[in-house]
Protein backbone atom coordinates (compact mmCIF):
# COMPACT_ATOMS: atom_id res chain seq x y z
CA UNK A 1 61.11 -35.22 -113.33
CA UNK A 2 59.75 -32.95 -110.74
CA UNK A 3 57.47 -35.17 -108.11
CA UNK A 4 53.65 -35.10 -108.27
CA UNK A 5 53.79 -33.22 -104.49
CA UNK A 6 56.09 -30.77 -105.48
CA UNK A 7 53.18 -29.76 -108.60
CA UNK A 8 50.42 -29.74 -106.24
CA UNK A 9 51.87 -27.41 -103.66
CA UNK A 10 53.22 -25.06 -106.05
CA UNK A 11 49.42 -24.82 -107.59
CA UNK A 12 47.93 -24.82 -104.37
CA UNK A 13 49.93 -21.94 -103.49
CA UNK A 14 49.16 -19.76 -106.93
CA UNK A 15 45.79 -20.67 -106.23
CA UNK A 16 45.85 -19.41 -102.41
CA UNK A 17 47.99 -16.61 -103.74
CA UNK A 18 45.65 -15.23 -106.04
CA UNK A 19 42.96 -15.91 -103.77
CA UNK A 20 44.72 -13.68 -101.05
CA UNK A 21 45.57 -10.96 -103.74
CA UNK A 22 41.85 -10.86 -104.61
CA UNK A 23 40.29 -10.68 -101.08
CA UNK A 24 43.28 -7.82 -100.27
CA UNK A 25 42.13 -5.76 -103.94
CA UNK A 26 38.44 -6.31 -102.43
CA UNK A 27 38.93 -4.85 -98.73
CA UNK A 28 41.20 -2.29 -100.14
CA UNK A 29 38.00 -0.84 -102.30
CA UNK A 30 35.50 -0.97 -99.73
CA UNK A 31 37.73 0.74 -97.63
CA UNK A 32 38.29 3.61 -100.51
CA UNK A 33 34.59 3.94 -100.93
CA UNK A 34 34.00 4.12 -97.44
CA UNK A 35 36.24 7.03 -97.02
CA UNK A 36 34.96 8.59 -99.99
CA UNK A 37 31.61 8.52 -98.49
CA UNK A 38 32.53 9.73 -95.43
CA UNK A 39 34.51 12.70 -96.63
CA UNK A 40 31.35 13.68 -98.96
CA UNK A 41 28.75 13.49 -95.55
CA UNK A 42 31.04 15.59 -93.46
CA UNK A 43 31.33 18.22 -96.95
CA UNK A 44 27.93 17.85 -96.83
CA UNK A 45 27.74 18.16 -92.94
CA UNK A 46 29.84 21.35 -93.08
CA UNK A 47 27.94 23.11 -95.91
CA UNK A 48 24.53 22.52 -94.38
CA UNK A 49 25.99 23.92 -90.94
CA UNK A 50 27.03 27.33 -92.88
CA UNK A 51 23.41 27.02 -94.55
CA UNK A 52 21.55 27.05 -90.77
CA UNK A 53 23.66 29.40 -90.02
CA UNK A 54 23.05 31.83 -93.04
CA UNK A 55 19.08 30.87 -92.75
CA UNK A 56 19.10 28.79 -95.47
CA UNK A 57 15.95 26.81 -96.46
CA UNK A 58 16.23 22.79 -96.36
CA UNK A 59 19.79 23.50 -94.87
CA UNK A 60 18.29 21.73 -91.58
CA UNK A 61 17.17 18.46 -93.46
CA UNK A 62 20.96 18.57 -95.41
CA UNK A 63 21.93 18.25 -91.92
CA UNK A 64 20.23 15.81 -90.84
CA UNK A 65 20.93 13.85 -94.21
CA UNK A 66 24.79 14.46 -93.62
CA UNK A 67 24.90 12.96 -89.61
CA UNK A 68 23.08 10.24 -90.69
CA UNK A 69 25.45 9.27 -93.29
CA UNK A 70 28.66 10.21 -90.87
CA UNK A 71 26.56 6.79 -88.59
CA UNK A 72 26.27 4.57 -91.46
CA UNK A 73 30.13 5.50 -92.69
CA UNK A 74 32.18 6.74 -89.66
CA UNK A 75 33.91 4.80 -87.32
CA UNK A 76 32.56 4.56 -83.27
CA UNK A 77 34.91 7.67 -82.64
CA UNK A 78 33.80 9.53 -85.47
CA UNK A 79 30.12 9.00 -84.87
CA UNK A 80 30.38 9.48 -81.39
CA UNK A 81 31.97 12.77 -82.15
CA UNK A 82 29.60 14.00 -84.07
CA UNK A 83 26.65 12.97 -81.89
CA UNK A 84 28.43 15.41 -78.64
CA UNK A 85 28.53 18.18 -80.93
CA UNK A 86 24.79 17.21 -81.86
CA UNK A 87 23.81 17.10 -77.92
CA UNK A 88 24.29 20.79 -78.48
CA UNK A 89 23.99 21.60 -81.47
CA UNK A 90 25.30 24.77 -82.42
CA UNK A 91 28.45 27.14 -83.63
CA UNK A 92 26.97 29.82 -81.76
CA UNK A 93 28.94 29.11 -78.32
CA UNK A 94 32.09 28.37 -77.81
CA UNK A 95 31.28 25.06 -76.01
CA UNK A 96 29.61 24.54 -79.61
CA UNK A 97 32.29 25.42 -82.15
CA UNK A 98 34.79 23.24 -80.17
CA UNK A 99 32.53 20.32 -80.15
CA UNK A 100 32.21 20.66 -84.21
CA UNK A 101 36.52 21.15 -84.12
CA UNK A 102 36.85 17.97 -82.04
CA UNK A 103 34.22 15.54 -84.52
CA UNK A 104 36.11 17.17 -87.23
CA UNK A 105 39.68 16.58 -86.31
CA UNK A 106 38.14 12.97 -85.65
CA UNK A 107 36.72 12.48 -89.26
CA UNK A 108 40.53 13.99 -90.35
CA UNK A 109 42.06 11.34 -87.68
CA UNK A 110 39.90 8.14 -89.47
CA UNK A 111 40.81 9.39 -93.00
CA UNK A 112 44.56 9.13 -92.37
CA UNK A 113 44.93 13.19 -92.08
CA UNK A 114 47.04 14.75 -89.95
CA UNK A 115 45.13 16.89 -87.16
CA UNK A 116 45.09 21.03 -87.90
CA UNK A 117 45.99 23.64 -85.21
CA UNK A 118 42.96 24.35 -83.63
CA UNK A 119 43.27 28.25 -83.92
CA UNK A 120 43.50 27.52 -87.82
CA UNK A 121 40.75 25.75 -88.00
CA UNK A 122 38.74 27.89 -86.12
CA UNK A 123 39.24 30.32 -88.85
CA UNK A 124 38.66 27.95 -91.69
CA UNK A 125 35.28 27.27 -90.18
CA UNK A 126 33.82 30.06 -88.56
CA UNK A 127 36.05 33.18 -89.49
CA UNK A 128 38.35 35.16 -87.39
CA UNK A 129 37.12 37.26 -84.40
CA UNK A 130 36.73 40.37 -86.37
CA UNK A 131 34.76 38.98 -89.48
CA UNK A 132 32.23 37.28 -86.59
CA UNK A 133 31.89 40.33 -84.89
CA UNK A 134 31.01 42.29 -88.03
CA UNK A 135 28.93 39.34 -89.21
CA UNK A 136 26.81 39.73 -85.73
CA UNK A 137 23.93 41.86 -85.57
């Protein structure tokens, strides 16, 4: 006969078991959704950036729409990243393009990505030397 103690403590630990499993399973989605969100506002961020830049109409409100969704989804160091590149807020200047490089590698960094080479990304994001310099007027 196994003794009334030895019961409860085996149910108290299935129930504090599945209790644990359940709050893990819980924090483990809102973290997925968070990222998920986060990775659609800096798409989002990114697009509307080539949109400004191509003249785009509304691309300046998708902007907006996408920073404000990087503050309600990315971490301190995300957000603050963001908000340098927005206290000068262009890809026109250097200064500018690296800011937008640095809060990207940052949104990479919080999503669990390794960072890129900078010179590649600098490509991916604004084109190579020559394609700028035939895209200037």
């Amino acid at each position: 006969m196994v003794p009334a103690m030895e019961v409860v403590a085996a149910l108290a630990a299935g129930v504090i078991g599945v209790a644990f499993g359940a709050w893990l399973a819980r924090r483990n989605e809102k973290q997925a959704a968070t990222e998920r969100l986060l990775v659609e506002a800096v798409n989002h961020l990114v697009d509307s950036v080539a949109g400004v830049a191509q003249g785009e109409t509304g691309a300046h409100a998708r902007y907006a729409s996408a920073l404000a969704r990087i503050s309600l989804h990315g971490s301190p160091e995300v957000v603050r990243a963001f908000r340098d590149h927005q206290e000068d807020a262009t890809t026109v200047t250097p200064e500018g393009r690296r800011l937008l490089r640095a809060a990207i590698q940052a949104a990479r960094k919080e999503l669990g990505h390794q960072p890129l080479d900078e010179r590649d990304l600098e490509v991916l994001l604004f084109g190579s030397s020559s394609q700028r310099e035939i895209a200037s007027p």
